[in-house]
C-alpha atoms as a PDB file:
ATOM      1  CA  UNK A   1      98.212  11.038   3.056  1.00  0.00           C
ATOM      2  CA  UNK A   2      98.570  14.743   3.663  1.00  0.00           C
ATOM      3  CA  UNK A   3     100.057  14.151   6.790  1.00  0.00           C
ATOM      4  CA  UNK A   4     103.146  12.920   5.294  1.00  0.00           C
ATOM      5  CA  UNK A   5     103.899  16.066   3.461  1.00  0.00           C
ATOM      6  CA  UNK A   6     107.384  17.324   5.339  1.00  0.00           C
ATOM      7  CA  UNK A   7     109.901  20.165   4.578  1.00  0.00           C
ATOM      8  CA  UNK A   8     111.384  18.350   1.396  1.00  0.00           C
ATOM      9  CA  UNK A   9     108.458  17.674   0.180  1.00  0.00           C
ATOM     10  CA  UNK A  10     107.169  21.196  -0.146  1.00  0.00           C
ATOM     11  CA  UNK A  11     110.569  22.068  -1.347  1.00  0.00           C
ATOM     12  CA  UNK A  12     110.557  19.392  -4.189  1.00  0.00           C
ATOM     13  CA  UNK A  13     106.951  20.652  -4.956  1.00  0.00           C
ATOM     14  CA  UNK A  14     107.823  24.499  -5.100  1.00  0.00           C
ATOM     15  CA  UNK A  15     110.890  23.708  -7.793  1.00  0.00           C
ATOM     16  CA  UNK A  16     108.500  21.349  -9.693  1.00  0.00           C
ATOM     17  CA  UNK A  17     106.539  25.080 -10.482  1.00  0.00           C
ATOM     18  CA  UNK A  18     110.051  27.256 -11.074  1.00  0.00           C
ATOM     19  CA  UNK A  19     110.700  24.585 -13.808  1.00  0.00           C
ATOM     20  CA  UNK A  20     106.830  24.218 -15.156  1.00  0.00           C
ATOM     21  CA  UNK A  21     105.934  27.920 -15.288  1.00  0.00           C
ATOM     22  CA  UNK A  22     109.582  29.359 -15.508  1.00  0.00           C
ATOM     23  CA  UNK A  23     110.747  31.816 -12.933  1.00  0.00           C
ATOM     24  CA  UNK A  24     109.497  35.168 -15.329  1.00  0.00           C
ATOM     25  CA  UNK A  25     105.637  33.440 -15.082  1.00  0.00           C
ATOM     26  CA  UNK A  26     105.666  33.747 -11.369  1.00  0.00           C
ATOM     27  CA  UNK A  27     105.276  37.350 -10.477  1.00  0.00           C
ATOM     28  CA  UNK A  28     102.465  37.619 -13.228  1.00  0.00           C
ATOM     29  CA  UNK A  29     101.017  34.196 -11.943  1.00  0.00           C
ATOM     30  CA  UNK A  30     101.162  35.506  -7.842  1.00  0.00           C
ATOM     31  CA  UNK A  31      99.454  39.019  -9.262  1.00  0.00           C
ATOM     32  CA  UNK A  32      96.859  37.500 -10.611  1.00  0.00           C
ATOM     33  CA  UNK A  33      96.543  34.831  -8.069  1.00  0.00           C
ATOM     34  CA  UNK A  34      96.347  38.115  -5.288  1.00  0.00           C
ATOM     35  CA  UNK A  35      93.901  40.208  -7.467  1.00  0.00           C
ATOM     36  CA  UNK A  36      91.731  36.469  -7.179  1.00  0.00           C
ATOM     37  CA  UNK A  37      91.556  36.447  -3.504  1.00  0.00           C
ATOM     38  CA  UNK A  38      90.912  40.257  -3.457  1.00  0.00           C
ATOM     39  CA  UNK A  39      87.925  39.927  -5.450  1.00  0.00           C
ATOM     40  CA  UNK A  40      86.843  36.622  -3.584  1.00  0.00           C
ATOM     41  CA  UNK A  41      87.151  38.177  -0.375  1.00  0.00           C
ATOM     42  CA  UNK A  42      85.130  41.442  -1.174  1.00  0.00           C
ATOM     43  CA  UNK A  43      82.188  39.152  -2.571  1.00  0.00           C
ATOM     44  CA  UNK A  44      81.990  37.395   0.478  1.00  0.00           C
ATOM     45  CA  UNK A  45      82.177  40.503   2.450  1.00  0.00           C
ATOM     46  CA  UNK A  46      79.091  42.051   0.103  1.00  0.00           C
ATOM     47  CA  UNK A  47      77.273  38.476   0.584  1.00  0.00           C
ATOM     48  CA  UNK A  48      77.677  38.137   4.580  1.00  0.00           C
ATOM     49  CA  UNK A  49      76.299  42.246   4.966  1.00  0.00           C
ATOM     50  CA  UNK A  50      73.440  41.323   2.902  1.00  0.00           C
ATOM     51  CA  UNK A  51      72.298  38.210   4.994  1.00  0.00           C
ATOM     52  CA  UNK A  52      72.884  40.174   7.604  1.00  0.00           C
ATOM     53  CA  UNK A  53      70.712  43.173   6.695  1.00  0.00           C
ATOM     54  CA  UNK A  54      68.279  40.459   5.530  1.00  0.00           C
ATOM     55  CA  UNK A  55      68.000  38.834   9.206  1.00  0.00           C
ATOM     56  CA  UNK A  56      67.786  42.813  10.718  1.00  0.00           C
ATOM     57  CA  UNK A  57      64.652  43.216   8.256  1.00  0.00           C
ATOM     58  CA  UNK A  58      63.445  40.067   9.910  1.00  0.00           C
ATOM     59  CA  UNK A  59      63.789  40.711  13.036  1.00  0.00           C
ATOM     60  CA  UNK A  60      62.200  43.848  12.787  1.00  0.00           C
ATOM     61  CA  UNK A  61      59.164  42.912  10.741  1.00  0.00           C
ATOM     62  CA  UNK A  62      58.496  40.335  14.605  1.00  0.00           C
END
């Protein structure tokens, strides 16, 4: 089913937003949706160094 998704379809989708959230909502909405991903992206940063400084302890305790 997601294969059929063309060029009109995305276009069709992307007015379907201007005319639910109003075209004032969107910068607000794309801020907030950016700050989101910032803060995603720095936990999973701070998650992968500390597995990986787990798996140095362990390799040093052998």
């Amino acid at each position: 089913m997601a294969g059929n998704l063309g060029g009109w379809t995305g276009l069709i989708v992307v007015l379907l937003i201007i005319l639910l959230f109003g075209a004032p909502r969107l910068p607000g909405l794309a801020k907030s949706l950016g700050q989101s991903l910032k803060i995603f992206k720095s936990e999973v940063r701070q998650d992968r160094s500390s597995d990986d400084a787990a798996d140095n302890a362990d390799d040093q305790k052998k």
